[in-house]
PDB file of N, CA and C in Angstrom:
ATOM      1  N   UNK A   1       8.821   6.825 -12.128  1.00  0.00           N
ATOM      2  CA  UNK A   1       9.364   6.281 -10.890  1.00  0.00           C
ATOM      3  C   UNK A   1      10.119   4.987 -11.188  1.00  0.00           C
ATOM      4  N   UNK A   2      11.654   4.753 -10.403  1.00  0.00           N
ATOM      5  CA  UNK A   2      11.904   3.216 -10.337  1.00  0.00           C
ATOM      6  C   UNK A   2      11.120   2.209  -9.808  1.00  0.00           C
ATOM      7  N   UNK A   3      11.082   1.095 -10.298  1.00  0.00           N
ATOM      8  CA  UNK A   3      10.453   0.337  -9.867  1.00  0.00           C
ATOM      9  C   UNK A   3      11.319  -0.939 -10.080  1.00  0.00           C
ATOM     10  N   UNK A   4      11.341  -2.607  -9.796  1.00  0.00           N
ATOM     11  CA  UNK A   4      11.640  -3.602  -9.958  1.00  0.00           C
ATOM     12  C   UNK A   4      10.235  -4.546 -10.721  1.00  0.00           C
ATOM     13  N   UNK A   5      10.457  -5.281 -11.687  1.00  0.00           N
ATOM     14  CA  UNK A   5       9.361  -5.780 -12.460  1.00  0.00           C
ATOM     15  C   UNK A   5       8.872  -7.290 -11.944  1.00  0.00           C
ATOM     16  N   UNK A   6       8.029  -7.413 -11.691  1.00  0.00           N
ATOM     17  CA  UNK A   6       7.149  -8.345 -11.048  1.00  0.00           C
ATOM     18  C   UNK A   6       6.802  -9.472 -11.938  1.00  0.00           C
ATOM     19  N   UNK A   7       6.576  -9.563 -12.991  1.00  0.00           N
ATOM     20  CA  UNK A   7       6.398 -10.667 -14.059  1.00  0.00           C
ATOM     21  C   UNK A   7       6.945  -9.935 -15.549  1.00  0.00           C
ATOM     22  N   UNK A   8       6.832 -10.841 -16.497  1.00  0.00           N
ATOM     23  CA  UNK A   8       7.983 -10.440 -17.801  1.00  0.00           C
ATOM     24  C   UNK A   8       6.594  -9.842 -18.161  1.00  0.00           C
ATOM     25  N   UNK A   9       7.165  -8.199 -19.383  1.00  0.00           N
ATOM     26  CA  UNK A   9       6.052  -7.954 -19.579  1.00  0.00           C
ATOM     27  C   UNK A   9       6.192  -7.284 -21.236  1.00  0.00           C
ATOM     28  N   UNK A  10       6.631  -8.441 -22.038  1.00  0.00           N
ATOM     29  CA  UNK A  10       7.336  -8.043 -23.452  1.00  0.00           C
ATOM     30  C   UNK A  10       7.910  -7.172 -23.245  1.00  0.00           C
ATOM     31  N   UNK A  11       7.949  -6.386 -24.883  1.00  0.00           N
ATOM     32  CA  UNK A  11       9.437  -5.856 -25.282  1.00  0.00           C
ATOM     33  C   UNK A  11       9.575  -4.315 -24.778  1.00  0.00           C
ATOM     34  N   UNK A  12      10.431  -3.935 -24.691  1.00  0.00           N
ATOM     35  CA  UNK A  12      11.059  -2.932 -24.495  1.00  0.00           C
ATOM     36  C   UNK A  12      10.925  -1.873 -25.927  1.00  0.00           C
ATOM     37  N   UNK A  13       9.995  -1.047 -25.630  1.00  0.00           N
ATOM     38  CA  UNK A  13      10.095   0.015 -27.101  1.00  0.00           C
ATOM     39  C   UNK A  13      10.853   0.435 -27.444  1.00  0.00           C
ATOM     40  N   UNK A  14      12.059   0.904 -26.784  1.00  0.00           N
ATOM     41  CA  UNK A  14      13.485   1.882 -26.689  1.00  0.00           C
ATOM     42  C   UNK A  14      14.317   0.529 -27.192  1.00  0.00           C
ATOM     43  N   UNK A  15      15.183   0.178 -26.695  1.00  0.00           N
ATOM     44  CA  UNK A  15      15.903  -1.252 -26.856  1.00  0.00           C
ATOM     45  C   UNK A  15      15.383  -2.216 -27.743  1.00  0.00           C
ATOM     46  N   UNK A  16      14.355  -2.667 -27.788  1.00  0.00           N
ATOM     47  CA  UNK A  16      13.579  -4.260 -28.053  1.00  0.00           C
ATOM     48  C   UNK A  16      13.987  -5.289 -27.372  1.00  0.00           C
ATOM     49  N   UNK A  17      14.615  -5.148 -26.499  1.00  0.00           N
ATOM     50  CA  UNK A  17      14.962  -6.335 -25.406  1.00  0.00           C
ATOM     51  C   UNK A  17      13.244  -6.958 -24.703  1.00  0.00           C
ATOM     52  N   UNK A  18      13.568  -8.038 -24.064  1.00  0.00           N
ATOM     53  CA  UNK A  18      11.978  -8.820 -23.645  1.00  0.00           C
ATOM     54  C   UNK A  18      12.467  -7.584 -22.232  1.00  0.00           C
ATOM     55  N   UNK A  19      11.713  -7.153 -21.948  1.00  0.00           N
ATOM     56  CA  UNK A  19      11.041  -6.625 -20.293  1.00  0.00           C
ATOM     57  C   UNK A  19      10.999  -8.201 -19.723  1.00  0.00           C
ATOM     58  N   UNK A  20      11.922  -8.226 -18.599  1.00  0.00           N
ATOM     59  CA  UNK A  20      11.575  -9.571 -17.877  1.00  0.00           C
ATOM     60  C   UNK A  20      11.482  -9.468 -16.182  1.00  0.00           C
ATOM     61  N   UNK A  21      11.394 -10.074 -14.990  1.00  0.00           N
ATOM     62  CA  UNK A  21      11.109 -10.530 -13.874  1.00  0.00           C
ATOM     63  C   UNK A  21      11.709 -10.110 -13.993  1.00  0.00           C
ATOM     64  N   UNK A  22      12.038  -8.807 -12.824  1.00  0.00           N
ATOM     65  CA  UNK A  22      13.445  -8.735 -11.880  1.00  0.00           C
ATOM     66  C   UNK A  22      14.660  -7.314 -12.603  1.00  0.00           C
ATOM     67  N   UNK A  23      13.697  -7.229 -14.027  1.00  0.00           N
ATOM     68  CA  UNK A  23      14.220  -5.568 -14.785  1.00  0.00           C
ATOM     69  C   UNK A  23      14.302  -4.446 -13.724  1.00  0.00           C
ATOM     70  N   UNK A  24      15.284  -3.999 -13.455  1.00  0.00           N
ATOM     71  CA  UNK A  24      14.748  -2.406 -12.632  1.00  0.00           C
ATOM     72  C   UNK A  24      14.445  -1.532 -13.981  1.00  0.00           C
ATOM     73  N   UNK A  25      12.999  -0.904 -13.458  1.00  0.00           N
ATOM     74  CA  UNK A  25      12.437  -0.325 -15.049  1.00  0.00           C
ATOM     75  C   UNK A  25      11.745   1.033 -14.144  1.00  0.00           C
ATOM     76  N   UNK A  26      11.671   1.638 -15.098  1.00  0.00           N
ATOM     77  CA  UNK A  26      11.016   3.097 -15.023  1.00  0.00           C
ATOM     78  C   UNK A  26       9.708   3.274 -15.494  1.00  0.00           C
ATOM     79  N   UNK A  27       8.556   3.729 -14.539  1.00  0.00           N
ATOM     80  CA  UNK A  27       7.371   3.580 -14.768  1.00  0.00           C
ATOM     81  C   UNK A  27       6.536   5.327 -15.158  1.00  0.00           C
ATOM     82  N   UNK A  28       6.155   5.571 -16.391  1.00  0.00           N
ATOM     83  CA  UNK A  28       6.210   6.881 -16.550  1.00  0.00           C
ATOM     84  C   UNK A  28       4.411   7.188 -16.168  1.00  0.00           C
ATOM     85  N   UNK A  29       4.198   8.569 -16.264  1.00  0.00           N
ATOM     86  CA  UNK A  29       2.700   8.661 -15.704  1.00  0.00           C
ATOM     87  C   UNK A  29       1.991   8.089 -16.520  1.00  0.00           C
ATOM     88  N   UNK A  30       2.294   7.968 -17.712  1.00  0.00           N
ATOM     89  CA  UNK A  30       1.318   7.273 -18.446  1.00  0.00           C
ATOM     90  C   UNK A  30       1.294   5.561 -18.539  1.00  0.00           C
ATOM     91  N   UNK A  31       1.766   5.055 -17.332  1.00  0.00           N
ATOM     92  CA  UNK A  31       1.640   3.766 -17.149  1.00  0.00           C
ATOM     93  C   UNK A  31       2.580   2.863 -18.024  1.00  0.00           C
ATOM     94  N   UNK A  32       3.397   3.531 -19.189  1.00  0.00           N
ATOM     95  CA  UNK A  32       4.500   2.865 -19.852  1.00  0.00           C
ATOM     96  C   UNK A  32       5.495   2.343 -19.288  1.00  0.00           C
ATOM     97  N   UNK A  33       6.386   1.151 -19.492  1.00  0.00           N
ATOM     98  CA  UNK A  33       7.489   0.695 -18.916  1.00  0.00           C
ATOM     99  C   UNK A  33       8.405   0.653 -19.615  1.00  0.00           C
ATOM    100  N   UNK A  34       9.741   1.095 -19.019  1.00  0.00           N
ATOM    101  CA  UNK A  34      11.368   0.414 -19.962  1.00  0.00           C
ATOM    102  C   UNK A  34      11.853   0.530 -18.980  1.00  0.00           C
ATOM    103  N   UNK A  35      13.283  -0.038 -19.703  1.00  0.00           N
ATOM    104  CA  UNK A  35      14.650  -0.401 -18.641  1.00  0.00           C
ATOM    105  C   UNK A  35      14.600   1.023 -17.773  1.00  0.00           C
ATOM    106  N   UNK A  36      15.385   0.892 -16.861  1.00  0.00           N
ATOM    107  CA  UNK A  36      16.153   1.747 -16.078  1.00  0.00           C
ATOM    108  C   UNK A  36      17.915   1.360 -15.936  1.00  0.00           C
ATOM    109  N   UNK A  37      18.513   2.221 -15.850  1.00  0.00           N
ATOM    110  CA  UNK A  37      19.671   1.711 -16.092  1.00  0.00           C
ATOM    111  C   UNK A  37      20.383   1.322 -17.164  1.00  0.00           C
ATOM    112  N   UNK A  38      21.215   0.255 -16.957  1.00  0.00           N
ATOM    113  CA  UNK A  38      21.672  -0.450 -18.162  1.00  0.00           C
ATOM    114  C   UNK A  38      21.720  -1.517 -17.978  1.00  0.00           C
ATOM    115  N   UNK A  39      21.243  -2.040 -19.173  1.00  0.00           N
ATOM    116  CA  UNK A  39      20.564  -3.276 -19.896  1.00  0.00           C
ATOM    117  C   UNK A  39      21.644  -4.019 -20.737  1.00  0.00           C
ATOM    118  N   UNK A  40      22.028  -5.126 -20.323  1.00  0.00           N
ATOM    119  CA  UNK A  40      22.900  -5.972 -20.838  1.00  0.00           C
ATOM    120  C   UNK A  40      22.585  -6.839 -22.238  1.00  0.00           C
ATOM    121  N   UNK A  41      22.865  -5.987 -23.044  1.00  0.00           N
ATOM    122  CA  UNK A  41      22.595  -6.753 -24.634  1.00  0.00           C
ATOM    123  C   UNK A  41      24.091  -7.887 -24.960  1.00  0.00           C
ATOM    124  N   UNK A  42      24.971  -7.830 -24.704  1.00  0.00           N
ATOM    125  CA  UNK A  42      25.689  -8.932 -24.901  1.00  0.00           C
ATOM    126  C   UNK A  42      27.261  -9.214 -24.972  1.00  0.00           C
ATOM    127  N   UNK A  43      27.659 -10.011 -25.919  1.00  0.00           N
ATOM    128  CA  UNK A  43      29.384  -9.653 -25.383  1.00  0.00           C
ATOM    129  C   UNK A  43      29.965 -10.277 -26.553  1.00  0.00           C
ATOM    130  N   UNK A  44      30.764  -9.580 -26.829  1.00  0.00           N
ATOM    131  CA  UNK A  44      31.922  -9.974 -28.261  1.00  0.00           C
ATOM    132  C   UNK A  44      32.698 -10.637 -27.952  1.00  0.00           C
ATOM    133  N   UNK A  45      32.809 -12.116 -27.827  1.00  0.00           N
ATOM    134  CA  UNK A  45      34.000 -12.946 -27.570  1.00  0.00           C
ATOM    135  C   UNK A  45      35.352 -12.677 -27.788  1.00  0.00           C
ATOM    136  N   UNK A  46      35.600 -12.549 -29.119  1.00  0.00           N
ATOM    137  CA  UNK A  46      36.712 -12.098 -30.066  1.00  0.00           C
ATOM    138  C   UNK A  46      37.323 -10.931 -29.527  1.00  0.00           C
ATOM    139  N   UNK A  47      36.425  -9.615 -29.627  1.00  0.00           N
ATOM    140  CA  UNK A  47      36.847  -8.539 -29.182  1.00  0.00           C
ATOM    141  C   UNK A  47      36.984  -8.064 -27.766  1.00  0.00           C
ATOM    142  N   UNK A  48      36.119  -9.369 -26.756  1.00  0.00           N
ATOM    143  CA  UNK A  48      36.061  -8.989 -25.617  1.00  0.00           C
ATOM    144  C   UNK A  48      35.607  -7.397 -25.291  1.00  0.00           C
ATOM    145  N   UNK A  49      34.302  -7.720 -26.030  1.00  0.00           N
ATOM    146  CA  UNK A  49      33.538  -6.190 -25.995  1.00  0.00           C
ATOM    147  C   UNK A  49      32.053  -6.385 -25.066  1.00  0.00           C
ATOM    148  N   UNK A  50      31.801  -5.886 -24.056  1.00  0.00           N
ATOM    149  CA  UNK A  50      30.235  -6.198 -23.836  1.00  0.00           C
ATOM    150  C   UNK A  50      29.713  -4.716 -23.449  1.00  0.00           C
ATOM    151  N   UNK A  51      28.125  -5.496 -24.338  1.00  0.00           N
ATOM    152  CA  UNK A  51      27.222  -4.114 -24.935  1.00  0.00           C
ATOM    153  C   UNK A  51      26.050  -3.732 -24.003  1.00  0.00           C
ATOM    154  N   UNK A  52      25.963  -2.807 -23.852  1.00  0.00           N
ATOM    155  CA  UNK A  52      25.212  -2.315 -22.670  1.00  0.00           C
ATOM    156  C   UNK A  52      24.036  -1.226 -23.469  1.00  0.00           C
ATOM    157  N   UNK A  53      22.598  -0.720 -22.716  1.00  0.00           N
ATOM    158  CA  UNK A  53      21.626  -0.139 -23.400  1.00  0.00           C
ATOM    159  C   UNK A  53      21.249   0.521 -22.331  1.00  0.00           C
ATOM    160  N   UNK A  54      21.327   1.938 -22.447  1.00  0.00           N
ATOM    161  CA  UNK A  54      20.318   2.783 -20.840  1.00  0.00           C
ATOM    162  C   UNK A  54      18.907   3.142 -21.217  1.00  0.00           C
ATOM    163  N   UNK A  55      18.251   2.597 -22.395  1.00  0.00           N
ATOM    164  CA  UNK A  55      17.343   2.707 -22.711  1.00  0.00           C
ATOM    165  C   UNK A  55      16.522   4.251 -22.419  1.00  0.00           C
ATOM    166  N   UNK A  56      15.347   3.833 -21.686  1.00  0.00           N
ATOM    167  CA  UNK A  56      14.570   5.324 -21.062  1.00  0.00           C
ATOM    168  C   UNK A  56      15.655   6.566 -20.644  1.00  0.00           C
ATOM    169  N   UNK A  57      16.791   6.528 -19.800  1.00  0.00           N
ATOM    170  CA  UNK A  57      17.379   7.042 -19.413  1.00  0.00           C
ATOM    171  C   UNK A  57      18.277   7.868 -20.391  1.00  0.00           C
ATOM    172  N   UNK A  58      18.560   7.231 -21.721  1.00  0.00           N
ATOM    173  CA  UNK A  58      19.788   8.034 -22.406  1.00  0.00           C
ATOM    174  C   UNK A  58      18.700   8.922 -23.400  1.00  0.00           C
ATOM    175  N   UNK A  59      17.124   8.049 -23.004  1.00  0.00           N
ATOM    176  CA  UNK A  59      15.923   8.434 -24.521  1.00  0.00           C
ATOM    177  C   UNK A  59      15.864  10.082 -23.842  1.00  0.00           C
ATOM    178  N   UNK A  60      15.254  10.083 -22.248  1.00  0.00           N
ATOM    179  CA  UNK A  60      15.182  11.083 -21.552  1.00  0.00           C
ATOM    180  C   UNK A  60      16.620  12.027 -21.908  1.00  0.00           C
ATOM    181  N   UNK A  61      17.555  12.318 -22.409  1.00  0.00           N
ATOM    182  CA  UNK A  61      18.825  12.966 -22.583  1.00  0.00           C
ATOM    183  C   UNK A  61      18.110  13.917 -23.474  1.00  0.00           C
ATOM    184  N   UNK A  62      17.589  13.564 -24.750  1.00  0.00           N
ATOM    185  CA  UNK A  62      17.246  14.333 -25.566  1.00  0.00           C
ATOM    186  C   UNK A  62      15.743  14.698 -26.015  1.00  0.00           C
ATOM    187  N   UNK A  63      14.644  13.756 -25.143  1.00  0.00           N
ATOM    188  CA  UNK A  63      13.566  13.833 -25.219  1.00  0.00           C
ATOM    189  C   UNK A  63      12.834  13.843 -23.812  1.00  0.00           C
ATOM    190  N   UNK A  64      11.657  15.014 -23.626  1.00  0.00           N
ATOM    191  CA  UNK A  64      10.983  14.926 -22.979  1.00  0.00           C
ATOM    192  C   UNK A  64       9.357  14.022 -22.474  1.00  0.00           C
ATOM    193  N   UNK A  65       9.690  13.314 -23.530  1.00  0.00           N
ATOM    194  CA  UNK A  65       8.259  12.661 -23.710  1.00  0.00           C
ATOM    195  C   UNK A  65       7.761  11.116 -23.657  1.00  0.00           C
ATOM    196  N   UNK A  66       7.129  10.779 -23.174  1.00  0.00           N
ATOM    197  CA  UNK A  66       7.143   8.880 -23.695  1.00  0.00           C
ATOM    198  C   UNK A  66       7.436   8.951 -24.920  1.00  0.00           C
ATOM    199  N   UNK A  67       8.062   7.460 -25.474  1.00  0.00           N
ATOM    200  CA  UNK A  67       8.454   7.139 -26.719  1.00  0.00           C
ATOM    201  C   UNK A  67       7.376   6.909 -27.655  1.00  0.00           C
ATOM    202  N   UNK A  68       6.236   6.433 -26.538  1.00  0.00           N
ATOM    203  CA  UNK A  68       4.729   5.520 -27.412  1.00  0.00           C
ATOM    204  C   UNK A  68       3.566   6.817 -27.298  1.00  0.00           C
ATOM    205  N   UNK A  69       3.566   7.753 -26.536  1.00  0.00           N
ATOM    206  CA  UNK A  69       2.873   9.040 -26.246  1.00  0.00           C
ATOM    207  C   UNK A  69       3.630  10.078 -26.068  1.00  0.00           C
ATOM    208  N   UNK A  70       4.341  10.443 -27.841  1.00  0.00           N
ATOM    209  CA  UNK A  70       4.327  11.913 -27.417  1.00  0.00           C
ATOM    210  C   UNK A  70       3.957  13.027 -27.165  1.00  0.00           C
ATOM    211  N   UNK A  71       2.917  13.405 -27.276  1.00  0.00           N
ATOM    212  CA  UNK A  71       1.481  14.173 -27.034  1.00  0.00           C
ATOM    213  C   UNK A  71       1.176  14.367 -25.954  1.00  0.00           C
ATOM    214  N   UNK A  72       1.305  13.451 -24.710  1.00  0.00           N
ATOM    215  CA  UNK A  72       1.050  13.325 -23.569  1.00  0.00           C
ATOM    216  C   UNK A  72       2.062  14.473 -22.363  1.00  0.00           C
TER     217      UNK A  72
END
């Protein structure tokens, strides 16, 4: 389910970005969290490039499973 994140809650398994206040994140049955969406990793001055991460969402493309419980 989407959800919005309530306090920072470390890293992101998919990405490694910090999970912070205010992430819209995806909460799977097994109580795991990551981004939802896309996740703003940063921006190339020079190239005027900025880098974006859909984390859970692009993981879900090719996998059915939590990242930390695949078994589950």
């Amino acid at each position: 389910s989407e959800d919005v994140l309530s306090k920072d809650a470390g890293e992101c398994a998919i990405c490694l970005e910090e999970l912070q206040q205010g992430d819209t994140i995806a909460r799977l049955p097994c109580l795991c969290i990551y981004h939802k969406g896309q996740v703003f990793l940063g921006m190339h001055i020079k190239f005027q490039e900025v880098a974006f991460i859909c984390c859970i969402d692009e993981w879900f493309e090719v996998n059915r499973s939590c990242p930390e419980h695949p078994s589950d």
